[in-house]
PDB file of N, CA and C in Angstrom:
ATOM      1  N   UNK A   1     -22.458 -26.868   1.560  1.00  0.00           N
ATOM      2  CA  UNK A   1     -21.934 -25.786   2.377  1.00  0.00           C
ATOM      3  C   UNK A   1     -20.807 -25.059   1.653  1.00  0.00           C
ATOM      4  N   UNK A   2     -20.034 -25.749   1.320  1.00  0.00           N
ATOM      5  CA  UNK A   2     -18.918 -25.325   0.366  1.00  0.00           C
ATOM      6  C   UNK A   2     -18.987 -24.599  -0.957  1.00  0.00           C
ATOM      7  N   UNK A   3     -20.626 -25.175  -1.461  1.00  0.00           N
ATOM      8  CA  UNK A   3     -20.601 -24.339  -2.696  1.00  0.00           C
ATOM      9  C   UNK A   3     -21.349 -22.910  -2.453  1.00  0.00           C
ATOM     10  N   UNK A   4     -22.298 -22.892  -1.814  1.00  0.00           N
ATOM     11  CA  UNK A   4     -22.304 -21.653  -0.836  1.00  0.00           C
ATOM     12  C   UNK A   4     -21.108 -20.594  -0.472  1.00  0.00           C
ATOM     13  N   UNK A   5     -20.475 -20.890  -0.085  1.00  0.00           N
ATOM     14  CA  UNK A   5     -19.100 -19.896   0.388  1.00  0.00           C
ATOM     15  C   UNK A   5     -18.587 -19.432  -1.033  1.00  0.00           C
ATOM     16  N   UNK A   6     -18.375 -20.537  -1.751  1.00  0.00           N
ATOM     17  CA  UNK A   6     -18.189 -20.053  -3.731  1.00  0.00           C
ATOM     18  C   UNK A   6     -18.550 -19.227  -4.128  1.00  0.00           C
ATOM     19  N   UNK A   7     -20.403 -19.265  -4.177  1.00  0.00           N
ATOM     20  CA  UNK A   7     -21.146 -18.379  -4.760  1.00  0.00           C
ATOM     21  C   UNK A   7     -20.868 -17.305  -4.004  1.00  0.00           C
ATOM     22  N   UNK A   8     -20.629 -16.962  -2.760  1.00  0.00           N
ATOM     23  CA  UNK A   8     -20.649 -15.631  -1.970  1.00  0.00           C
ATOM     24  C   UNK A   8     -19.478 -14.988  -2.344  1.00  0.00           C
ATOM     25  N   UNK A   9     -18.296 -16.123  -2.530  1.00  0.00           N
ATOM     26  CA  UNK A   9     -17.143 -14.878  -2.806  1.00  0.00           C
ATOM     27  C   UNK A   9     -16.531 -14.952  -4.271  1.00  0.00           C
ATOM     28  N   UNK A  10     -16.794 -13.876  -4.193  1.00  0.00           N
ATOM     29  CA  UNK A  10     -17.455 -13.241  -6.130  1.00  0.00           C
ATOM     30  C   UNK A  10     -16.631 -12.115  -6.349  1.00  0.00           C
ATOM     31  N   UNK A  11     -15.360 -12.181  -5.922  1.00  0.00           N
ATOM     32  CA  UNK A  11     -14.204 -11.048  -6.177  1.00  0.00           C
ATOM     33  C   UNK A  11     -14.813  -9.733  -5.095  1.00  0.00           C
ATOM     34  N   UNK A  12     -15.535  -9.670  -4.597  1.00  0.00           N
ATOM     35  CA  UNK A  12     -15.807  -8.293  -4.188  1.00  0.00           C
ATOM     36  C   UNK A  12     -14.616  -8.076  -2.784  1.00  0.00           C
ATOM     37  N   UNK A  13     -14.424  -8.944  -2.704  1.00  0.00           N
ATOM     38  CA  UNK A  13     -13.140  -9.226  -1.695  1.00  0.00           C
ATOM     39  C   UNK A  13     -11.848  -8.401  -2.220  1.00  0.00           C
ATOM     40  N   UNK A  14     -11.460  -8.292  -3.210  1.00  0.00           N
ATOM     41  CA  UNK A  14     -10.477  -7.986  -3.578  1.00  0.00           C
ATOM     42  C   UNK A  14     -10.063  -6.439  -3.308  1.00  0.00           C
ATOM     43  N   UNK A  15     -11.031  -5.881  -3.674  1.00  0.00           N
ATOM     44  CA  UNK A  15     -10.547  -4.013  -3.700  1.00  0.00           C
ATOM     45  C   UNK A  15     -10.393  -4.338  -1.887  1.00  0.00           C
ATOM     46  N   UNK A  16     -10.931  -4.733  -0.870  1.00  0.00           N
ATOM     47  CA  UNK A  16     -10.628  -4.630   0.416  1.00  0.00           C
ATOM     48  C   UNK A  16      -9.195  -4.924   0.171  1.00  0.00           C
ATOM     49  N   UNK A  17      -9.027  -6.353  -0.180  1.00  0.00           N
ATOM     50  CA  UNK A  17      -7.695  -6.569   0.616  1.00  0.00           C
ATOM     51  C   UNK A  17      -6.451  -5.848  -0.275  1.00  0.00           C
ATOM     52  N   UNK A  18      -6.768  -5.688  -1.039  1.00  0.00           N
ATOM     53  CA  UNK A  18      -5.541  -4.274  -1.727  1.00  0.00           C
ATOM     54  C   UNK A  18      -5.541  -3.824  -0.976  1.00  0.00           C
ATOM     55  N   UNK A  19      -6.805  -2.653  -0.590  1.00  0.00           N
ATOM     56  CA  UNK A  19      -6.548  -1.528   0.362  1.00  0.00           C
ATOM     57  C   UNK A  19      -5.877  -2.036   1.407  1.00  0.00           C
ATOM     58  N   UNK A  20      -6.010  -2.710   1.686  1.00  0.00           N
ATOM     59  CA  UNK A  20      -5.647  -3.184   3.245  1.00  0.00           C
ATOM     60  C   UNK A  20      -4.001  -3.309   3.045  1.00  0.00           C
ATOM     61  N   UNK A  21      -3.279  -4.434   1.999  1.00  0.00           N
ATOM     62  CA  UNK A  21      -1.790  -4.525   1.853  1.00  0.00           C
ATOM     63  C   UNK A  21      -1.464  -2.762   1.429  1.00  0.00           C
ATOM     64  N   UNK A  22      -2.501  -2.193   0.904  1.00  0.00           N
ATOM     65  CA  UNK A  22      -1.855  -0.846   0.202  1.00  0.00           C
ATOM     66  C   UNK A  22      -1.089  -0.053   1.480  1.00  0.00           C
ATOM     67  N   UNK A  23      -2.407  -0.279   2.856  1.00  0.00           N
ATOM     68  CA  UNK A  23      -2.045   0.668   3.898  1.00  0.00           C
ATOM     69  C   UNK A  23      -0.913  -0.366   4.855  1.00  0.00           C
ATOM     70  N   UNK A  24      -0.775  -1.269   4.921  1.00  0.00           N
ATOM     71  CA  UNK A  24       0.538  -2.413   5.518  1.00  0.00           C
ATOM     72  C   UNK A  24       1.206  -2.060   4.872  1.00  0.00           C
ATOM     73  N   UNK A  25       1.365  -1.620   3.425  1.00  0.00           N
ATOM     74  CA  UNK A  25       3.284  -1.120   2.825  1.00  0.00           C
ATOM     75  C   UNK A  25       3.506   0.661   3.483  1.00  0.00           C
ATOM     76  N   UNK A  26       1.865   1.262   3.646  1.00  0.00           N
ATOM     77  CA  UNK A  26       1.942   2.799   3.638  1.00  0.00           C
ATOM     78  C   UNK A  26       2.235   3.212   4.674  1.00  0.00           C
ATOM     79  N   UNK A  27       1.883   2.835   5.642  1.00  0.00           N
ATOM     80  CA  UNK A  27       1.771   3.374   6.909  1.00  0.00           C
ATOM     81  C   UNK A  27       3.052   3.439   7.834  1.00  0.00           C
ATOM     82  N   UNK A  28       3.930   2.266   7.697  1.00  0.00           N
ATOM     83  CA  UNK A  28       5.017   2.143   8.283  1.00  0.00           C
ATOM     84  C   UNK A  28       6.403   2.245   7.601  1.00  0.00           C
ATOM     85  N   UNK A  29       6.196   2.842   6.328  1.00  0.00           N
ATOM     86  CA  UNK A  29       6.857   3.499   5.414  1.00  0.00           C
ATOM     87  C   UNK A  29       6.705   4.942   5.919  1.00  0.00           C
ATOM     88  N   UNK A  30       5.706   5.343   6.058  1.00  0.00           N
ATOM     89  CA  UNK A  30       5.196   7.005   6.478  1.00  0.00           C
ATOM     90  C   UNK A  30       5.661   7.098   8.079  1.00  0.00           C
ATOM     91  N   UNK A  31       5.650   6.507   8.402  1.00  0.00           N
ATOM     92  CA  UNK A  31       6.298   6.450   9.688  1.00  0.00           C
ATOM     93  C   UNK A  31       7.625   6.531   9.949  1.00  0.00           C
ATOM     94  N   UNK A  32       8.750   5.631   9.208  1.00  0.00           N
ATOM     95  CA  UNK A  32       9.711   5.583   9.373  1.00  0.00           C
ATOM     96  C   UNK A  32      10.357   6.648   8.379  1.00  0.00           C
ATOM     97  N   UNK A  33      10.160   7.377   7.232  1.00  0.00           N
ATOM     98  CA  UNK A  33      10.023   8.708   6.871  1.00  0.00           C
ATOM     99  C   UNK A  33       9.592   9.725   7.044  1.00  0.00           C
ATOM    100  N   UNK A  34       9.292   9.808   8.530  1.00  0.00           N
ATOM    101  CA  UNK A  34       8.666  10.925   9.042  1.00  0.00           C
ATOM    102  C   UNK A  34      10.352  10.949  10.118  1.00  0.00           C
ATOM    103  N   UNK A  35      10.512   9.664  10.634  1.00  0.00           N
ATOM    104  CA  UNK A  35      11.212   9.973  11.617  1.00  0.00           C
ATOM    105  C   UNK A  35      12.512   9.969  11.277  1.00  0.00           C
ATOM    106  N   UNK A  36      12.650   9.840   9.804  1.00  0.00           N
ATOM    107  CA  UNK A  36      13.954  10.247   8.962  1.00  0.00           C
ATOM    108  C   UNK A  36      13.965  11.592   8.850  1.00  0.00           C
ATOM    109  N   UNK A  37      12.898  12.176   8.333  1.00  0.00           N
ATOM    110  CA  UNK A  37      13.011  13.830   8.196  1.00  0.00           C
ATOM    111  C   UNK A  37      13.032  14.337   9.827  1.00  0.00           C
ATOM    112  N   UNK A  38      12.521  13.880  10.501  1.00  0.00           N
ATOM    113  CA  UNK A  38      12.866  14.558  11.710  1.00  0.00           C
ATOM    114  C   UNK A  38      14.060  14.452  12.843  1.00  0.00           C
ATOM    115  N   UNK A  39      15.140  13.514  11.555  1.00  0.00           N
ATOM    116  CA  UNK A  39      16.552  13.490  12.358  1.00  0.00           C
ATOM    117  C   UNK A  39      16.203  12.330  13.851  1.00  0.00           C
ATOM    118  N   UNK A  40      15.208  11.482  13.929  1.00  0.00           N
ATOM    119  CA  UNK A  40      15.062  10.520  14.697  1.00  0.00           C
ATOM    120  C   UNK A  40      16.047   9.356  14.813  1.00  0.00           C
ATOM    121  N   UNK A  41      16.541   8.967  15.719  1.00  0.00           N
ATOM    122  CA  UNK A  41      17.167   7.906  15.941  1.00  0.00           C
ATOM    123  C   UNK A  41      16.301   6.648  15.871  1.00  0.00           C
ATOM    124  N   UNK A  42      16.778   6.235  14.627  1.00  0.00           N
ATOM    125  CA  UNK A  42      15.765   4.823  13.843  1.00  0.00           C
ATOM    126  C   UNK A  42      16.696   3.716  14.380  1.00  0.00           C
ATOM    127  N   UNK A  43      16.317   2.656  14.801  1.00  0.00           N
ATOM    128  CA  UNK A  43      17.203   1.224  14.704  1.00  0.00           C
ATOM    129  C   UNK A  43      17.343   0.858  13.076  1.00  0.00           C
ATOM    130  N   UNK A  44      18.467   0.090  13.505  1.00  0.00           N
ATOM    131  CA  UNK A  44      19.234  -0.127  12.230  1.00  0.00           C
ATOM    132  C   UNK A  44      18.439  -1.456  11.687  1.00  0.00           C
ATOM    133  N   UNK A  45      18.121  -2.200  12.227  1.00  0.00           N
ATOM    134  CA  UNK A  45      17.105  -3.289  12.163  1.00  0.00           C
ATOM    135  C   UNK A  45      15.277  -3.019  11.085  1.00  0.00           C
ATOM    136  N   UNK A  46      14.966  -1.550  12.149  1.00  0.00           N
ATOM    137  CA  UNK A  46      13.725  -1.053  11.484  1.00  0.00           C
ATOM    138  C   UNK A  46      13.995  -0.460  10.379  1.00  0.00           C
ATOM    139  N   UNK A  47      14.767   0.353  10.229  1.00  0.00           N
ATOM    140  CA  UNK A  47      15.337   0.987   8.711  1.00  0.00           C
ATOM    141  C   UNK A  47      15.135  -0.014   7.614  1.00  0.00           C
ATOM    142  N   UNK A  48      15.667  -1.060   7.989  1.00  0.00           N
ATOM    143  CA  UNK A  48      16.159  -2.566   6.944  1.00  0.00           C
ATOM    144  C   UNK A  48      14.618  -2.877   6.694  1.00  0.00           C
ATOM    145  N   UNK A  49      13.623  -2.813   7.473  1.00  0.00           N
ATOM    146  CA  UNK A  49      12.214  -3.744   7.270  1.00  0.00           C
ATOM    147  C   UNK A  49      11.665  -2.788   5.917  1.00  0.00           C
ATOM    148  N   UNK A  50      11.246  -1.515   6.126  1.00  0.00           N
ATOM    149  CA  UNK A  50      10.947  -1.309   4.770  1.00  0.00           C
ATOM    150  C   UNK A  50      11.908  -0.884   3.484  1.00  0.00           C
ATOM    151  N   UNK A  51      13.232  -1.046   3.785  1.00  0.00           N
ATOM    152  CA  UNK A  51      13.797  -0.839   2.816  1.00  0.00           C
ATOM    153  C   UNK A  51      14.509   0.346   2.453  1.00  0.00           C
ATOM    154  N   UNK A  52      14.066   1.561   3.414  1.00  0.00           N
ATOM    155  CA  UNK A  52      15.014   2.536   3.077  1.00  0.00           C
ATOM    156  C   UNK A  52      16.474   2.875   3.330  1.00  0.00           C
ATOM    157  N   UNK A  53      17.250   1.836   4.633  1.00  0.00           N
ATOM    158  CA  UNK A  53      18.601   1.796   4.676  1.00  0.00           C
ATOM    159  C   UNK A  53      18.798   3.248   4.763  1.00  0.00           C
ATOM    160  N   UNK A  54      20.265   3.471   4.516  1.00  0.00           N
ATOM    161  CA  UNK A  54      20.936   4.870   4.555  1.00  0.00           C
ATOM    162  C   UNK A  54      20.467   5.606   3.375  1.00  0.00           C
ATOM    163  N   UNK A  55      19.539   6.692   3.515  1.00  0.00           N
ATOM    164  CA  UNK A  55      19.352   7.375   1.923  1.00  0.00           C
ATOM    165  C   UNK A  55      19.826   8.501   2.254  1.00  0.00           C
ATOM    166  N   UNK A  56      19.675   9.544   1.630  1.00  0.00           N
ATOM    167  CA  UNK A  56      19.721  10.878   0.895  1.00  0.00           C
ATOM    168  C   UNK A  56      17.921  11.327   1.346  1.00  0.00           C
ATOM    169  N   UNK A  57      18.385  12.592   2.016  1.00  0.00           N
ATOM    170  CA  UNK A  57      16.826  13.341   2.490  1.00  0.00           C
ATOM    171  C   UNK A  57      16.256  13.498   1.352  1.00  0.00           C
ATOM    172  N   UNK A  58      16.818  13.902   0.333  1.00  0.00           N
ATOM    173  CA  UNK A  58      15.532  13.886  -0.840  1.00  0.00           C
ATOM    174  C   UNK A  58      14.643  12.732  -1.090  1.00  0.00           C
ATOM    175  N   UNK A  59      15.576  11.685  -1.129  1.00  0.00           N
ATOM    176  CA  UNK A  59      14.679  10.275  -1.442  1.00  0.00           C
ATOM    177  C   UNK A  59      13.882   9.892  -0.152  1.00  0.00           C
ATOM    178  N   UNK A  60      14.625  10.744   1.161  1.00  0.00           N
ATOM    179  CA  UNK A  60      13.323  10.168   2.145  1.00  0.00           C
ATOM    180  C   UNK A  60      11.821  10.991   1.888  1.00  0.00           C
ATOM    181  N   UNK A  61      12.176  12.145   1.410  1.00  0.00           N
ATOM    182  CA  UNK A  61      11.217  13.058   1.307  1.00  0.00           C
ATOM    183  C   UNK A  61      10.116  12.452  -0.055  1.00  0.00           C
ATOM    184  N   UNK A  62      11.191  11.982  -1.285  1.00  0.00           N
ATOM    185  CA  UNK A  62      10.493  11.093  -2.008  1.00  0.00           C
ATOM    186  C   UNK A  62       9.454   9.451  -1.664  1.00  0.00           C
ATOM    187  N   UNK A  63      10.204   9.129  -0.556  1.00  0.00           N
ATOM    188  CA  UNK A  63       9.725   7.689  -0.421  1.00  0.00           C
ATOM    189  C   UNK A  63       8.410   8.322   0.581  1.00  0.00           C
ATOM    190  N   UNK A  64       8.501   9.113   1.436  1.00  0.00           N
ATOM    191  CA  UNK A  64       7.528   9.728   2.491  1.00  0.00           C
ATOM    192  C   UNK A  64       6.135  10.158   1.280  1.00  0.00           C
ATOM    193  N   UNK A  65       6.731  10.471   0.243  1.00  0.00           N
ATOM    194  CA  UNK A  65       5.425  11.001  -0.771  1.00  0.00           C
ATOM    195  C   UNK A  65       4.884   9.855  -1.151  1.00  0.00           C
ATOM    196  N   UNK A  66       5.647   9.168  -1.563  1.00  0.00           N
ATOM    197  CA  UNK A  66       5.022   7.628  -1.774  1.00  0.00           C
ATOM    198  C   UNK A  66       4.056   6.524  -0.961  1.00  0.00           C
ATOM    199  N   UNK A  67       4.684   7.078   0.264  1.00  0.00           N
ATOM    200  CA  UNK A  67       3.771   6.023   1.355  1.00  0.00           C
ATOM    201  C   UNK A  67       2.379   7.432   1.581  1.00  0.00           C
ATOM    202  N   UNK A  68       2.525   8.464   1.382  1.00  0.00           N
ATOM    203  CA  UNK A  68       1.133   9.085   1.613  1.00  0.00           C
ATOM    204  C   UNK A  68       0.577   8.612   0.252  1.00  0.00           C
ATOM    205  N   UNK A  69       0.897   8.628  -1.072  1.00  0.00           N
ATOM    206  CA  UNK A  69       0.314   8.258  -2.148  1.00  0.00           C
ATOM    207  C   UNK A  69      -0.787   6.593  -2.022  1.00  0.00           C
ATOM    208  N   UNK A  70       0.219   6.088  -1.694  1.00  0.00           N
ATOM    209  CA  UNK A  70      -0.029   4.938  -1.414  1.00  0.00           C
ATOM    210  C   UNK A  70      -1.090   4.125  -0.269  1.00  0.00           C
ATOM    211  N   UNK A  71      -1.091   5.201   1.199  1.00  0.00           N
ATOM    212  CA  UNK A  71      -2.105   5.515   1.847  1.00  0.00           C
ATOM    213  C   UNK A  71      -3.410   5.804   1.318  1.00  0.00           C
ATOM    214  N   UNK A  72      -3.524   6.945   0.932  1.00  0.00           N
ATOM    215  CA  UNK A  72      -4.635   7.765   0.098  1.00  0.00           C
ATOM    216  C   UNK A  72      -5.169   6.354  -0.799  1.00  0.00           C
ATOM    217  N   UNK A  73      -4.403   5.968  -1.789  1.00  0.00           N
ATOM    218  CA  UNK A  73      -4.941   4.550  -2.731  1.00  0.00           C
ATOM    219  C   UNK A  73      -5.405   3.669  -1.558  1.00  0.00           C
ATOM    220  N   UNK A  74      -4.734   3.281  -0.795  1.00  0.00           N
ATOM    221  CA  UNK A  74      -5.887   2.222  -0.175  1.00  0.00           C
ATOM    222  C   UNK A  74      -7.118   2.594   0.323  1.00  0.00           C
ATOM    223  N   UNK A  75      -7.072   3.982   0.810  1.00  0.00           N
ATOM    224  CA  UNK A  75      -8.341   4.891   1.272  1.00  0.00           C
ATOM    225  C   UNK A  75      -9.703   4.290  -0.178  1.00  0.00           C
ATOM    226  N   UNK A  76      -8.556   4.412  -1.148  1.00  0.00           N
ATOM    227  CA  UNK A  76      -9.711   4.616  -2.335  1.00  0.00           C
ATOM    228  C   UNK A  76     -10.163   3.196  -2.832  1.00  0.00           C
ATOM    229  N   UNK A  77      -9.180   2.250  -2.236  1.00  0.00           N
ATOM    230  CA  UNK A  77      -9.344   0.920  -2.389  1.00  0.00           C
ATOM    231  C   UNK A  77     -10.541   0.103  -1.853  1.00  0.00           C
ATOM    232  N   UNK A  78     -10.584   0.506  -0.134  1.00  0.00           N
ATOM    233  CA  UNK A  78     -10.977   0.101   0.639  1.00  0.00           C
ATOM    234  C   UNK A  78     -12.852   0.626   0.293  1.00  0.00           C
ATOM    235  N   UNK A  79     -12.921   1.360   0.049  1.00  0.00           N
ATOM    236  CA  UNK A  79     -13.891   2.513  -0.452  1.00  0.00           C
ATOM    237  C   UNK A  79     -14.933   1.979  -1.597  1.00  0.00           C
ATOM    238  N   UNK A  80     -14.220   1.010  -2.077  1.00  0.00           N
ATOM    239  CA  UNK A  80     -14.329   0.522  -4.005  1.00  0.00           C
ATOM    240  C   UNK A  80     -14.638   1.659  -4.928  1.00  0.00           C
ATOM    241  N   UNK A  81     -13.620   2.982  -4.641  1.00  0.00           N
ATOM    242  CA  UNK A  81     -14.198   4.361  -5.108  1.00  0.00           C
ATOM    243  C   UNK A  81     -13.041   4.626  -6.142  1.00  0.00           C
ATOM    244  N   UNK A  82     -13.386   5.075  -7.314  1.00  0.00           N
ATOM    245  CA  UNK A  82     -11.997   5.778  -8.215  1.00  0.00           C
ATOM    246  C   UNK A  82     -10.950   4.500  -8.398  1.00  0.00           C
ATOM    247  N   UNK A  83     -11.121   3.475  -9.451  1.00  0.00           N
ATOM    248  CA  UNK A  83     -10.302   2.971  -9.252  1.00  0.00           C
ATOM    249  C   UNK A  83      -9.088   3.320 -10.077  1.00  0.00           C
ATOM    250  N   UNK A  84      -8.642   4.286 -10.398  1.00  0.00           N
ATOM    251  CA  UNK A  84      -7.702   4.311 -11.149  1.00  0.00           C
ATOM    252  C   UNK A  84      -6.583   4.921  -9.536  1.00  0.00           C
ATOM    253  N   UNK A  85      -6.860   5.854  -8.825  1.00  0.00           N
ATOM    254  CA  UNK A  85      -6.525   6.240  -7.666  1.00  0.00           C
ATOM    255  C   UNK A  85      -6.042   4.879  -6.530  1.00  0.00           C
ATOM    256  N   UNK A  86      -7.099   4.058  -6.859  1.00  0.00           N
ATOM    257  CA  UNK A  86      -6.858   3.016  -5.960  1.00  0.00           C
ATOM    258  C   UNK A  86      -5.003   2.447  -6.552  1.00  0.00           C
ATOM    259  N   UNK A  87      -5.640   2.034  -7.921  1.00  0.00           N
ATOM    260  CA  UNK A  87      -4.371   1.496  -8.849  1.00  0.00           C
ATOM    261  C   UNK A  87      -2.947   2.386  -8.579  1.00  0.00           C
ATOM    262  N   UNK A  88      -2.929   3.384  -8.364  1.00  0.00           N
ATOM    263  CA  UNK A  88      -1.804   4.527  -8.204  1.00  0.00           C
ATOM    264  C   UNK A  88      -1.530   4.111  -7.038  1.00  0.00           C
ATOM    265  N   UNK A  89      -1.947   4.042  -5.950  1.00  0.00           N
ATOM    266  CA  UNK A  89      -1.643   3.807  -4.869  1.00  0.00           C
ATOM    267  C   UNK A  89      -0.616   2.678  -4.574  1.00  0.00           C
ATOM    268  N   UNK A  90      -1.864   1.249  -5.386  1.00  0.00           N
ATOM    269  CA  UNK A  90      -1.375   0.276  -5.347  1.00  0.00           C
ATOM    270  C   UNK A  90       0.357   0.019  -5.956  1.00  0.00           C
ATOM    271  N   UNK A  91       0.595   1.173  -7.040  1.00  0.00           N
ATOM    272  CA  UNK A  91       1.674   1.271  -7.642  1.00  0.00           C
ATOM    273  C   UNK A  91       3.005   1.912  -6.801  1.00  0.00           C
ATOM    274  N   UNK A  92       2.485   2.958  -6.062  1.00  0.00           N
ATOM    275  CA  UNK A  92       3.265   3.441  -5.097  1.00  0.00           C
ATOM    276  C   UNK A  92       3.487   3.084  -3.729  1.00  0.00           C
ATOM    277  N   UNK A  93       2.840   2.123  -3.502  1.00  0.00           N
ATOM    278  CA  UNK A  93       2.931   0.639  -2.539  1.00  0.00           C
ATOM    279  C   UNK A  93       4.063  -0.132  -2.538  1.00  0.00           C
ATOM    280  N   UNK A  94       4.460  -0.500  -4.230  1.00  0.00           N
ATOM    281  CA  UNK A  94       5.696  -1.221  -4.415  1.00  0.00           C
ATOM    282  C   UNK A  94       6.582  -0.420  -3.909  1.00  0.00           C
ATOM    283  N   UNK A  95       6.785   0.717  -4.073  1.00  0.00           N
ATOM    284  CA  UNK A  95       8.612   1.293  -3.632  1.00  0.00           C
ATOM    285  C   UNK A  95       8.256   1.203  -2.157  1.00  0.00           C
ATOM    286  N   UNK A  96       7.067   0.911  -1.173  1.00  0.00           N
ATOM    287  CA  UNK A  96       7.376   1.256  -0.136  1.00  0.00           C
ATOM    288  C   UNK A  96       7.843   0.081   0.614  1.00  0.00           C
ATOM    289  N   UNK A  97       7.035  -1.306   0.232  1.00  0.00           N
ATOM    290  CA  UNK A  97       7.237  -2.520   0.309  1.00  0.00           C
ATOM    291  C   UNK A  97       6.675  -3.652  -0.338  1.00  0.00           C
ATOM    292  N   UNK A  98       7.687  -4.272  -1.203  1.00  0.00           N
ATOM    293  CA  UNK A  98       7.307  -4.423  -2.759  1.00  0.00           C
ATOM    294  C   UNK A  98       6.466  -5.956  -2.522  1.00  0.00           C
ATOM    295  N   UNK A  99       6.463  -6.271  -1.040  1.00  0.00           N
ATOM    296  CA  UNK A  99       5.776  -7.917  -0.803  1.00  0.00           C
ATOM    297  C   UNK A  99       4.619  -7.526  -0.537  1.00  0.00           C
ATOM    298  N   UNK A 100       3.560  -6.491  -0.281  1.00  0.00           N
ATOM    299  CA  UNK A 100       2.698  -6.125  -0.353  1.00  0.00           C
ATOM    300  C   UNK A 100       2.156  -5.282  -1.055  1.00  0.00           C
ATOM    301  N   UNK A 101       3.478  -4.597  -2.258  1.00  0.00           N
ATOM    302  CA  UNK A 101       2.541  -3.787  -3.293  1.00  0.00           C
ATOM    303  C   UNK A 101       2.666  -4.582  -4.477  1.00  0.00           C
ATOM    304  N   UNK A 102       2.799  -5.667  -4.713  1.00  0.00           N
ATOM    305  CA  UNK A 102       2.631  -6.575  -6.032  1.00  0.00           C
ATOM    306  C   UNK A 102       1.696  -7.269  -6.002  1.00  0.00           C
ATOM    307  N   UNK A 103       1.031  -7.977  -4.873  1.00  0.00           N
ATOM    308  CA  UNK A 103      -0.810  -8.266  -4.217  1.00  0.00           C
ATOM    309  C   UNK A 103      -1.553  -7.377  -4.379  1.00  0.00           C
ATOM    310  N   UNK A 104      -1.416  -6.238  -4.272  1.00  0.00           N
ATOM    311  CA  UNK A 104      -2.309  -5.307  -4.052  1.00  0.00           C
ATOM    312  C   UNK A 104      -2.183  -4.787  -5.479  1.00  0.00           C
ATOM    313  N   UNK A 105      -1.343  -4.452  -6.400  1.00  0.00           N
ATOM    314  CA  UNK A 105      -1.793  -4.251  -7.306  1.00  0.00           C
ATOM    315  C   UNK A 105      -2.328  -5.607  -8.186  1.00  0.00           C
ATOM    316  N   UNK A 106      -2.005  -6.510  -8.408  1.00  0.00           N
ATOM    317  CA  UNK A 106      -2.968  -7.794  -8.599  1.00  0.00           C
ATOM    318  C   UNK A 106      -4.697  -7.219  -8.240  1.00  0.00           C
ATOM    319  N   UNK A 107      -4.322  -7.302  -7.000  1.00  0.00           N
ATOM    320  CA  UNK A 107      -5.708  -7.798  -6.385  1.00  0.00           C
ATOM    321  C   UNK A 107      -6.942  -6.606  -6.569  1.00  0.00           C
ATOM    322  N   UNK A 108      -6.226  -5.090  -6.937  1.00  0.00           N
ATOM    323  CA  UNK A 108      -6.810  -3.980  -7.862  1.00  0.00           C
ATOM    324  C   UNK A 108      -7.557  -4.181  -9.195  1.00  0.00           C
ATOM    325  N   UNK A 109      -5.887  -4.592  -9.753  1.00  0.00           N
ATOM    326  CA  UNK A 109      -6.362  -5.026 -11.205  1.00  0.00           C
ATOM    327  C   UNK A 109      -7.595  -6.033 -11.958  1.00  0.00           C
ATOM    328  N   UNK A 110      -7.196  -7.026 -11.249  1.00  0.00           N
ATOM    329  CA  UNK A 110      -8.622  -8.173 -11.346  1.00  0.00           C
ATOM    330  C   UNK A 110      -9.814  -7.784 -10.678  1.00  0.00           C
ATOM    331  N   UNK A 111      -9.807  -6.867  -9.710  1.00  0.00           N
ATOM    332  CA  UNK A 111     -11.004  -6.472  -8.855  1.00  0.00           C
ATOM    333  C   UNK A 111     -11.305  -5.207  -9.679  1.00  0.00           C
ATOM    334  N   UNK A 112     -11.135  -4.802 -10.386  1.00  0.00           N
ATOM    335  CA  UNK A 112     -11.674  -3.284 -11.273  1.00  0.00           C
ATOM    336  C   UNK A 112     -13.307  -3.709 -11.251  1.00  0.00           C
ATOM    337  N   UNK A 113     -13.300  -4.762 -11.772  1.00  0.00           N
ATOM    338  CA  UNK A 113     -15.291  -4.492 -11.803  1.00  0.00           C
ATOM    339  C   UNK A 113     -16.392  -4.099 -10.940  1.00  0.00           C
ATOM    340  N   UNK A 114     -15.496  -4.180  -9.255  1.00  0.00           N
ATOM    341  CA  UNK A 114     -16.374  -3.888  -8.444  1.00  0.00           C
ATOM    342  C   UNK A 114     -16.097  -2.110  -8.266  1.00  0.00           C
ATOM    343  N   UNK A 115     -15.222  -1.599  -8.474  1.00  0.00           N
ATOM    344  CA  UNK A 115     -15.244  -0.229  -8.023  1.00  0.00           C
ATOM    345  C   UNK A 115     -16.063   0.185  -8.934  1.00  0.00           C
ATOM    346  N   UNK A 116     -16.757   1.655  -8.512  1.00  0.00           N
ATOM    347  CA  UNK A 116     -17.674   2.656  -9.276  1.00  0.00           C
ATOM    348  C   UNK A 116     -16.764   3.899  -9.657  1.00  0.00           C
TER     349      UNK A 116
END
């Protein structure tokens, strides 16, 4: 039974679960830089989870580009499409939240054989 489950998982697993950590660093990065540019009253608590603390609107406007970058890559992850796009993503994952963009780029890198 066990060697069964072996043979089945054959890396093709991998470009998923990138995509997947790509969009867990992206999404709530893009979120909480949306509601930075829009002068939102953030808890001081949620600020701290992805890391942006007190910035400078440029860098929110920078980190907000990052979590759409980073979005889009898991799109391309999830997809097993373009992997160099996927990889970018996965790269712009780290600034958004670096415990799920250092898996995900791993889990890109070793998984390259399955994307087209």
């Amino acid at each position: 039974m066990a060697s069964k489950v072996v043979e089945k998982a054959d890396g093709t697993w991998m470009p998923l679960a990138a995509g997947i950590l790509d969009l867990v660093a992206g999404v709530p990065a893009l979120i909480i830089g949306i509601l930075f540019l829009a002068d939102a009253k953030v808890p001081g608590w949620l600020s701290g989870v992805v890391g942006f603390g007190v910035l400078t609107d440029r860098i929110v406007v920078l980190a907000t580009i990052f979590a759409v970058i980073a979005i889009a890559g898991g799109a391309f992850a999830i997809r097993k499409r373009t992997w160099r796009l996927a990889l970018a993503g996965s790269i712009f994952a780290v600034f958004c939240a670096w415990i799920f963009g250092i898996p995900a780029i791993v889990f890109t890198v070793v998984g390259k054989k399955h994307f087209k």
